[in-house]
N, C-alpha and C. Protein backbone atom coordinates (compact mmCIF):
# COMPACT_ATOMS: atom_id res chain seq x y z
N UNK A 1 129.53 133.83 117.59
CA UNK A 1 128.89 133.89 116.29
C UNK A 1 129.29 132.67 115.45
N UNK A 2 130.69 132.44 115.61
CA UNK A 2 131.24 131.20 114.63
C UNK A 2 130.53 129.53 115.30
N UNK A 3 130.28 129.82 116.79
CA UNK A 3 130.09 128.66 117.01
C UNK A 3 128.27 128.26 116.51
N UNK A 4 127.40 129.37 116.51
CA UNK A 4 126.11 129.23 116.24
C UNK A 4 126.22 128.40 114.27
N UNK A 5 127.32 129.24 113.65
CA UNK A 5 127.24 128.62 112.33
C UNK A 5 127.37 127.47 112.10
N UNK A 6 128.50 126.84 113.21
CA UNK A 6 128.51 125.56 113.22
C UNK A 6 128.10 124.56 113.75
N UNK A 7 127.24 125.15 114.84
CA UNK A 7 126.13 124.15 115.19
C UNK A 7 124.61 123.92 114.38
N UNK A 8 124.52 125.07 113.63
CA UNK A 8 123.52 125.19 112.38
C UNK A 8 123.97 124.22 111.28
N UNK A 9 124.94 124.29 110.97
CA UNK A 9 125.65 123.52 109.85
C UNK A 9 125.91 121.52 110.27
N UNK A 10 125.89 121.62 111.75
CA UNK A 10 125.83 120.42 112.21
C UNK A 10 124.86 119.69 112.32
N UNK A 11 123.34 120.89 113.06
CA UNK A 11 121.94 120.16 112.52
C UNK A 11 121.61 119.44 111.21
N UNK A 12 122.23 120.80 110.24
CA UNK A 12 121.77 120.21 108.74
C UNK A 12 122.36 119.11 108.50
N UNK A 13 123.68 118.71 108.75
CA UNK A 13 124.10 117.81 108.36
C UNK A 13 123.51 116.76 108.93
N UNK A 14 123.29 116.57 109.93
CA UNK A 14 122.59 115.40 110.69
C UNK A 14 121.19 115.22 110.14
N UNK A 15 120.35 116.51 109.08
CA UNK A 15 119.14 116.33 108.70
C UNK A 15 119.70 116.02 107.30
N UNK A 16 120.79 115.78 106.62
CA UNK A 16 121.18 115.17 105.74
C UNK A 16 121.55 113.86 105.37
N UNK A 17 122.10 113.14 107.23
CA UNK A 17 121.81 112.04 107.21
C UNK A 17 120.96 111.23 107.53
N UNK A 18 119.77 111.90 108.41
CA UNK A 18 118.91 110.66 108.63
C UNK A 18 117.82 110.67 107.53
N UNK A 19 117.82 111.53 106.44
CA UNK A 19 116.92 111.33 104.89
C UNK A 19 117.69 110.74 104.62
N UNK A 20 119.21 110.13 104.69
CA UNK A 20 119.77 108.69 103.62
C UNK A 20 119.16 107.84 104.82
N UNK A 21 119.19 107.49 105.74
CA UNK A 21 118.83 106.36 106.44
C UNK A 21 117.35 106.04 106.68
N UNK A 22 115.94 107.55 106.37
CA UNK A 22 115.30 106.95 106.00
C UNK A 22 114.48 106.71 105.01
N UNK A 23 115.25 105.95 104.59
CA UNK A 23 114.34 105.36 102.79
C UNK A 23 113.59 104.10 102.96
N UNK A 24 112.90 103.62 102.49
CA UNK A 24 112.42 102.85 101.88
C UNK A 24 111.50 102.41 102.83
N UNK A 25 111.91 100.82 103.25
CA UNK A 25 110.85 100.39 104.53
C UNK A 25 111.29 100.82 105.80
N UNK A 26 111.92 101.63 105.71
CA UNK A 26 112.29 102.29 107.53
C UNK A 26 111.70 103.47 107.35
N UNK A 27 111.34 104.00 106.43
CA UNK A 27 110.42 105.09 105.83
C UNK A 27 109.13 105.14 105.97
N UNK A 28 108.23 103.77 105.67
CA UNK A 28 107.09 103.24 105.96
C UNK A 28 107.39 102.66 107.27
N UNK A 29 107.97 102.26 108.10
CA UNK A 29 107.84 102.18 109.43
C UNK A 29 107.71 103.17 110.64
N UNK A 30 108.60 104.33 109.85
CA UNK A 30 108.57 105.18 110.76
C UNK A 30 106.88 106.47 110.80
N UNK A 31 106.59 106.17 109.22
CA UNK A 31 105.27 107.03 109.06
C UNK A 31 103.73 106.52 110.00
N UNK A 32 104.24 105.19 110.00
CA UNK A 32 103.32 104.23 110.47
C UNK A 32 103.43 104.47 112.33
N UNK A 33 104.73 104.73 112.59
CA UNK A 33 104.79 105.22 113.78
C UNK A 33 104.85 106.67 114.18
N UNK A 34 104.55 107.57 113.40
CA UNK A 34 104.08 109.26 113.00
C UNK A 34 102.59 109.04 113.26
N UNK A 35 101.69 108.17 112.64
CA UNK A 35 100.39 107.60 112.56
C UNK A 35 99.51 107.39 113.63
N UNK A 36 100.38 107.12 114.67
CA UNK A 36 99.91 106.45 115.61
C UNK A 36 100.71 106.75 117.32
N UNK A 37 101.17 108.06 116.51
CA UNK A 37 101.52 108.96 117.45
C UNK A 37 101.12 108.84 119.40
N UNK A 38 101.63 109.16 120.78
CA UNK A 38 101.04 108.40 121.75
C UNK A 38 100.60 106.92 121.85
N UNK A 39 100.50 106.06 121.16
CA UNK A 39 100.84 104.78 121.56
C UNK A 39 102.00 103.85 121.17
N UNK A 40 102.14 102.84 121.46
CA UNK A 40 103.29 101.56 121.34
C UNK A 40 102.62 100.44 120.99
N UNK A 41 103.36 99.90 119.69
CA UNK A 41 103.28 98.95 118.93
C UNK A 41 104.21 97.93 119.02
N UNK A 42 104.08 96.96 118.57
CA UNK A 42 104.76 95.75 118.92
C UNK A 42 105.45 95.13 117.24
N UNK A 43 106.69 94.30 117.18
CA UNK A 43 107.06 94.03 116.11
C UNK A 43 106.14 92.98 115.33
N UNK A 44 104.84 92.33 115.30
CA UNK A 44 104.15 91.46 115.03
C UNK A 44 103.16 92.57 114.34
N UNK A 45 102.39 93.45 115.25
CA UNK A 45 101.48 94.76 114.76
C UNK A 45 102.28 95.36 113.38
N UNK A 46 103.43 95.88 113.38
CA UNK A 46 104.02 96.45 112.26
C UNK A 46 104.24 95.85 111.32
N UNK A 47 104.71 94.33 111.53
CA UNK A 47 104.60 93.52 110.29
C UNK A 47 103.40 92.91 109.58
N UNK A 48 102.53 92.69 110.74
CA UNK A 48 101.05 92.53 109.92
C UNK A 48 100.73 93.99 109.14
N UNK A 49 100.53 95.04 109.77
CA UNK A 49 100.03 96.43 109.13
C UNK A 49 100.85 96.53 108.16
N UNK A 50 102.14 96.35 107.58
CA UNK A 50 102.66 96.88 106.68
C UNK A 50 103.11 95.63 105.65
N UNK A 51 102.45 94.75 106.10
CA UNK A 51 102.84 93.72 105.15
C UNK A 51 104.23 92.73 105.05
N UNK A 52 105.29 92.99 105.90
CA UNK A 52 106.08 92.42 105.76
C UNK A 52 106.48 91.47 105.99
N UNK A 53 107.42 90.60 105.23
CA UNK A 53 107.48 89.57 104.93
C UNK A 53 107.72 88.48 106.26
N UNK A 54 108.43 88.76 107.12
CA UNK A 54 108.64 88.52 108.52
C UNK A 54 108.86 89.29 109.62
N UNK A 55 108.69 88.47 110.97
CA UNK A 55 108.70 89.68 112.01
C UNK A 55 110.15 90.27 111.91
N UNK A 56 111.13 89.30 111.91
CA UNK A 56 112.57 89.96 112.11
C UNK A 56 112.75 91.19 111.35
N UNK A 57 112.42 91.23 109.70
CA UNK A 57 112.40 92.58 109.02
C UNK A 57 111.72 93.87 109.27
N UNK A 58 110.36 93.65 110.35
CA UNK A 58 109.95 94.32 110.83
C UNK A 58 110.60 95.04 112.41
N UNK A 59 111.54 94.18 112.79
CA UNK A 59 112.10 94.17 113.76
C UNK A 59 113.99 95.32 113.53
N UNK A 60 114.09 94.49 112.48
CA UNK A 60 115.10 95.36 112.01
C UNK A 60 114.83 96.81 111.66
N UNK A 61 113.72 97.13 111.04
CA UNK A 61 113.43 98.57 110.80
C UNK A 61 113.54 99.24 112.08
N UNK A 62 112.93 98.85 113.11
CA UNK A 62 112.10 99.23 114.62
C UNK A 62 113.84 99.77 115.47
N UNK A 63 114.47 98.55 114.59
CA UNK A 63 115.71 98.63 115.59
C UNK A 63 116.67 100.06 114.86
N UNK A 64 116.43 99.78 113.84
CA UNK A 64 117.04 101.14 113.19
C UNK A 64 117.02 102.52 113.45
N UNK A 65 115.66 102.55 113.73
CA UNK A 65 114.91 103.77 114.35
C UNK A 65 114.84 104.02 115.73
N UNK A 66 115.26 102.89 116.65
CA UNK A 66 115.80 103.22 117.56
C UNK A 66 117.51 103.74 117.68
N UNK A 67 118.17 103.41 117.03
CA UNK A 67 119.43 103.56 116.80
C UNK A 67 119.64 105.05 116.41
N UNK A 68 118.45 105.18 115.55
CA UNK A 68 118.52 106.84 115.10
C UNK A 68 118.44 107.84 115.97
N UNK A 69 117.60 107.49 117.02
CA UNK A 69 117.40 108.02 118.31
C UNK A 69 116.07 108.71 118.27
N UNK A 70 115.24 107.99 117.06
CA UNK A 70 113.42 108.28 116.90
C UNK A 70 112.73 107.85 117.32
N UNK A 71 113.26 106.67 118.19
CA UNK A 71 112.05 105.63 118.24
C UNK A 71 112.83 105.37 119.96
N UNK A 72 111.54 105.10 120.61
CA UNK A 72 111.92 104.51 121.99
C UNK A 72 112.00 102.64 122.37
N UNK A 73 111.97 102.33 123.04
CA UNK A 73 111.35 101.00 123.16
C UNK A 73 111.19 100.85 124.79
N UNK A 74 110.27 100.02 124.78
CA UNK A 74 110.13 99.62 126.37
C UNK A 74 110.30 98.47 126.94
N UNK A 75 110.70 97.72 127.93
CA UNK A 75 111.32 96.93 128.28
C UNK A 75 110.25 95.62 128.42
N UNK A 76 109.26 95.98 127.57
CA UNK A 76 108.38 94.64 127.29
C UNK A 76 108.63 94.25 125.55
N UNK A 77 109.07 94.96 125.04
CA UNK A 77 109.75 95.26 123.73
C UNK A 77 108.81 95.85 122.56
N UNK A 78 108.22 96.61 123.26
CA UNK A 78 106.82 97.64 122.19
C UNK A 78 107.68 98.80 122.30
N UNK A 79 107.60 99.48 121.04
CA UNK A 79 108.22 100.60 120.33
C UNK A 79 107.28 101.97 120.32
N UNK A 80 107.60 102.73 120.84
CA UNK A 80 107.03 104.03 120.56
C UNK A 80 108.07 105.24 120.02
N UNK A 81 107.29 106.35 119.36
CA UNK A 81 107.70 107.63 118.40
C UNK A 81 108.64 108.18 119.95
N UNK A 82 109.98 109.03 119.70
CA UNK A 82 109.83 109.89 120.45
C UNK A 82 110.09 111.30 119.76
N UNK A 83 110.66 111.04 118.54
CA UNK A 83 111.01 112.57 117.54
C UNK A 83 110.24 112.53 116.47
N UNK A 84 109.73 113.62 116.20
CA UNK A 84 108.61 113.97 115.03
C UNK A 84 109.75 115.01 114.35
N UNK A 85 110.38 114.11 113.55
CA UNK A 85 110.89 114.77 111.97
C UNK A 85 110.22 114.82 111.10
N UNK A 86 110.68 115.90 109.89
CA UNK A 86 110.32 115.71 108.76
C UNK A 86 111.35 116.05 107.60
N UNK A 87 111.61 114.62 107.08
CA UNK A 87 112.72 114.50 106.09
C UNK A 87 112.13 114.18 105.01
N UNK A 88 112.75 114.06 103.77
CA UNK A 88 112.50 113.60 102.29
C UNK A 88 111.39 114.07 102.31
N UNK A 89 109.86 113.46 102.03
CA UNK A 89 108.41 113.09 101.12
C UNK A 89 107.78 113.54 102.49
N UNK A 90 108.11 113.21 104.01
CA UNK A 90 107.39 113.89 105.14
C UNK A 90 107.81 115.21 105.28
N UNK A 91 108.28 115.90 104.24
CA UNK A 91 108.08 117.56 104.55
C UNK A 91 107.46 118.16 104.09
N UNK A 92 106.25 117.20 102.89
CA UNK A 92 105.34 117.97 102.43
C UNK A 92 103.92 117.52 103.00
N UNK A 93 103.73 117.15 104.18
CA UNK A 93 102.90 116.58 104.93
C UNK A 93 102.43 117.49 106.30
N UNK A 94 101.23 117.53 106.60
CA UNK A 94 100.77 118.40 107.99
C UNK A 94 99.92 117.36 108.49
N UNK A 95 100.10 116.65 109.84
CA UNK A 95 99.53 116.02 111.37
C UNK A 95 98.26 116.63 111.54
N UNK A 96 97.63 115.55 111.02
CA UNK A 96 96.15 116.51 111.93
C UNK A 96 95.64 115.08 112.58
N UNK A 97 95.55 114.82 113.66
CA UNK A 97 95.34 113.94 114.65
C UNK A 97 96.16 112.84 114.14
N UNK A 98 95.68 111.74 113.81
CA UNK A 98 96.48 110.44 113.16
C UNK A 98 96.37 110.84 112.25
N UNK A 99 96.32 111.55 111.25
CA UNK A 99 96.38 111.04 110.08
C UNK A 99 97.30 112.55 109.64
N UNK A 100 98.18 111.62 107.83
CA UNK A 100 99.07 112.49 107.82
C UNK A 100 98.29 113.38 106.55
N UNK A 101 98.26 114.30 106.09
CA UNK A 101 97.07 114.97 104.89
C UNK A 101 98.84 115.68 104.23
N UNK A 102 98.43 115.68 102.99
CA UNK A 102 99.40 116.31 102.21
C UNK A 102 99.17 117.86 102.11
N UNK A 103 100.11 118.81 102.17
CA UNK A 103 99.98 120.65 102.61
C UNK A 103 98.94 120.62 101.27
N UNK A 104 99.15 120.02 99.68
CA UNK A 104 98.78 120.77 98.33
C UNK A 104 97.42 120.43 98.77
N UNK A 105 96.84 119.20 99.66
CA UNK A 105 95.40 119.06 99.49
C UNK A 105 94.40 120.10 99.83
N UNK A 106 95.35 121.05 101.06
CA UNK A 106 94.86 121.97 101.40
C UNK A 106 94.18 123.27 100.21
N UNK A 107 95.43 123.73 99.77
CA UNK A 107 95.19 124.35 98.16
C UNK A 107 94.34 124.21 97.49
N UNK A 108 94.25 123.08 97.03
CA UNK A 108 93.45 122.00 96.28
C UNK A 108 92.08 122.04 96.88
N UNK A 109 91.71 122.11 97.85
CA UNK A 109 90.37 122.41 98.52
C UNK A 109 89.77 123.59 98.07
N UNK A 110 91.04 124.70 98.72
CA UNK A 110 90.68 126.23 98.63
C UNK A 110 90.35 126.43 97.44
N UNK A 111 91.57 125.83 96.34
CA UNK A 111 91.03 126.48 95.36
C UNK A 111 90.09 125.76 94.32
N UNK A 112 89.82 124.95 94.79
CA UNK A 112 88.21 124.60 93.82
C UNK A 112 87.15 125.27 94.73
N UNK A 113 87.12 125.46 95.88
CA UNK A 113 86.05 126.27 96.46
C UNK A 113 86.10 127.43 95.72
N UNK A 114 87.23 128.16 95.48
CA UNK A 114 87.37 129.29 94.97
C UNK A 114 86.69 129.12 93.44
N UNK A 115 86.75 128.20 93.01
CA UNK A 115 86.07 128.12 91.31
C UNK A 115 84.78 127.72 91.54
N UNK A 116 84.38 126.63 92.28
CA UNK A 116 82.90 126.44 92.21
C UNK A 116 82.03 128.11 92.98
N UNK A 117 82.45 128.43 93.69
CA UNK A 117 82.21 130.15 93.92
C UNK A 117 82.15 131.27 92.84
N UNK A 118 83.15 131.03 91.72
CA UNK A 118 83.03 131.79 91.12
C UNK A 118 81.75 131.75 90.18
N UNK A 119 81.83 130.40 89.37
CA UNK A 119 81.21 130.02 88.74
C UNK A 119 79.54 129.78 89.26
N UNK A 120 79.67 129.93 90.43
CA UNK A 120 78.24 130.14 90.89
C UNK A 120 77.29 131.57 91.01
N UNK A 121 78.30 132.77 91.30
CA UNK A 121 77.71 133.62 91.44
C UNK A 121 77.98 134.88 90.85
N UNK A 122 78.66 134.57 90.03
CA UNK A 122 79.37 135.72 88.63
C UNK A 122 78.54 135.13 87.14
N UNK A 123 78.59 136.23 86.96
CA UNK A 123 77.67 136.38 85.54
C UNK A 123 78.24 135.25 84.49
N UNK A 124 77.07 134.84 83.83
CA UNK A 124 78.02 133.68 83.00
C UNK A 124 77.92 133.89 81.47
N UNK A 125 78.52 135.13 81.63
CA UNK A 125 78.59 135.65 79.89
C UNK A 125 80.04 135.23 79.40
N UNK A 126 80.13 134.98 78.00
CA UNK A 126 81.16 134.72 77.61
C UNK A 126 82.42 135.71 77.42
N UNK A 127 82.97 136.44 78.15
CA UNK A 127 83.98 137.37 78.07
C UNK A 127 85.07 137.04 78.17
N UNK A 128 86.18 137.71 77.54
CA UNK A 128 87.74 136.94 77.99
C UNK A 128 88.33 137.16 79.54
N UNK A 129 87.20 138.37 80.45
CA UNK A 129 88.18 137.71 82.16
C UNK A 129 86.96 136.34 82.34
N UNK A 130 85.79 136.48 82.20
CA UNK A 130 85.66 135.20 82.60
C UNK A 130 86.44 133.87 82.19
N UNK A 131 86.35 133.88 80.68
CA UNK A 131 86.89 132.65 80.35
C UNK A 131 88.50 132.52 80.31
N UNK A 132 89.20 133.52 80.94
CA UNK A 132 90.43 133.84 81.54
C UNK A 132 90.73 133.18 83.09
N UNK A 133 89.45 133.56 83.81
CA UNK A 133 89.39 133.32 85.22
C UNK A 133 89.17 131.76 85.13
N UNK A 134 88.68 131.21 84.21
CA UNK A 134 88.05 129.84 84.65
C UNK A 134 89.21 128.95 83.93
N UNK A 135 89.45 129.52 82.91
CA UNK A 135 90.98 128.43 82.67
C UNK A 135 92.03 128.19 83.64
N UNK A 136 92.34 129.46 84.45
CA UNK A 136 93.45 129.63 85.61
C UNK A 136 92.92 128.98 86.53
N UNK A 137 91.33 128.65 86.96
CA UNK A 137 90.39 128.28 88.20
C UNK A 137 90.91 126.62 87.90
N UNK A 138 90.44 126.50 86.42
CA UNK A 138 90.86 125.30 86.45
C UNK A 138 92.10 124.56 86.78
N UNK A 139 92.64 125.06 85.73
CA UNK A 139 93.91 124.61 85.73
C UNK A 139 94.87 124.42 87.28
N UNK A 140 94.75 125.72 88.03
CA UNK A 140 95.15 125.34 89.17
C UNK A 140 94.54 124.37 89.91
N UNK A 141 93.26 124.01 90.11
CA UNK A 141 92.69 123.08 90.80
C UNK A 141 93.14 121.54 90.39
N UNK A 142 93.63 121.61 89.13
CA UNK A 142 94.00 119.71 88.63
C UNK A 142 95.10 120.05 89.09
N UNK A 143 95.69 120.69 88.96
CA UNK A 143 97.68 120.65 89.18
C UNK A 143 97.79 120.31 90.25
N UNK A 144 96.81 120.83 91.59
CA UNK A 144 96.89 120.75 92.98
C UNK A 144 96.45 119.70 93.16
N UNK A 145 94.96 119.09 93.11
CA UNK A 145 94.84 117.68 93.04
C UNK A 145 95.51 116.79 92.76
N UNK A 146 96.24 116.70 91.51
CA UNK A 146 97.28 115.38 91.23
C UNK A 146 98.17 115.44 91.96
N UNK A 147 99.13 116.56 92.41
CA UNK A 147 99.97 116.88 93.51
C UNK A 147 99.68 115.88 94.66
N UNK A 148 98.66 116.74 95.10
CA UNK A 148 97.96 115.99 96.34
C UNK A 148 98.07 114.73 96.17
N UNK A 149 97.59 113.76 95.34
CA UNK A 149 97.12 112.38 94.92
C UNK A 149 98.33 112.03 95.13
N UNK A 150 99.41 112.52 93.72
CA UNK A 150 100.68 111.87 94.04
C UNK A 150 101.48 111.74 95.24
N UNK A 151 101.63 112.52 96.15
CA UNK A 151 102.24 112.78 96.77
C UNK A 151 101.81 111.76 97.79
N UNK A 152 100.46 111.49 97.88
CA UNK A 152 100.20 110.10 98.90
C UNK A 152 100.54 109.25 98.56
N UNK A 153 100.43 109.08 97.20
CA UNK A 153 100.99 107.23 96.94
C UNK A 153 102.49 107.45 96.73
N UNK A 154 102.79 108.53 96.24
CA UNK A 154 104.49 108.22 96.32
C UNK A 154 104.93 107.69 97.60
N UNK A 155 104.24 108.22 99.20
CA UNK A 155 104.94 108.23 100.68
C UNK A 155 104.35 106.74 100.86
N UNK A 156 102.92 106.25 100.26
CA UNK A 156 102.61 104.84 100.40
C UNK A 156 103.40 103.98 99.62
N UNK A 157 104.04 104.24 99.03
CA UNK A 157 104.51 103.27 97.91
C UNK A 157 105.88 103.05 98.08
N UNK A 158 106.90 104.21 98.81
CA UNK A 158 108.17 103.85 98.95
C UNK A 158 108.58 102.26 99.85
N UNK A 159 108.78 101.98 99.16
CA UNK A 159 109.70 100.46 99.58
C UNK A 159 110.90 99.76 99.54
């Protein structure tokens, strides 16, 4: 029993350190290699796609993430994913083929479907549950949207 606590307590800790190690542009390197999941990229590809300033900095990230024990490399020196974590800003994120979609966009879908529904086929008299229902319709639908919004450019924007 004591040893399960402390191998639980050892995961976390290890999921405590690789959110300090990945910040910034090893953060955007590694999403970029979440992205593109099943293939291998090369240190020239990652620095053009992500902008950086030279290959070596792109090279250094690649190497980091191999070090972490996320990233593979192959002996032509192209880098592929081999662990799909989710630390920091990638735990509010769901994989649907390449691309990464934020969980609130989901919400954010449902529930404006849920208001343009209402508002389509419920009586449109002025009463306080309607105009009860449509403040809450609303209101949840922007909260979830900006969520959503933010939450992409925050994971695009870390640098």
């Amino acid at each position: 029993m004591r040893e399960k606590r402390y191998i639980g307590a050892w995961l976390n800790m290890k999921d405590v350190d690789l959110e300090a190690e990945l910040r910034g542009k090893t953060l955007k390197v590694y999403r970029y290699l979440l992205e593109r999941h099943g293939s291998k990229v090369g240190v020239r590809e990652v620095q053009r796609k992500l902008k950086f300033s030279s290959p070596s900095l792109a090279a250094y990230h690649l190497e980091k993430l191999v070090s972490l024990g996320l990233v593979g490399k192959t002996e032509t020196g192209e880098y592929f994913l081999i662990q799909d974590i989710r630390v920091g800003v990638l735990k509010f994120f769901v994989k649907l083929g390449r691309f990464m979609i934020p969980r609130f966009l989901f919400y954010a879908v449902w529930m404006t479907s849920m208001l343009i529904t209402y508002i389509a086929f419920y009586e449109h008299t002025w009463s306080i549950h309607n105009i009860v229902a449509l403040i809450f319709g609303v209101t949840a639908s922007v909260i979830l949207w900006i969520e959503s919004v933010r939450l992409i450019l925050e994971s695009r924007s870390k640098t």
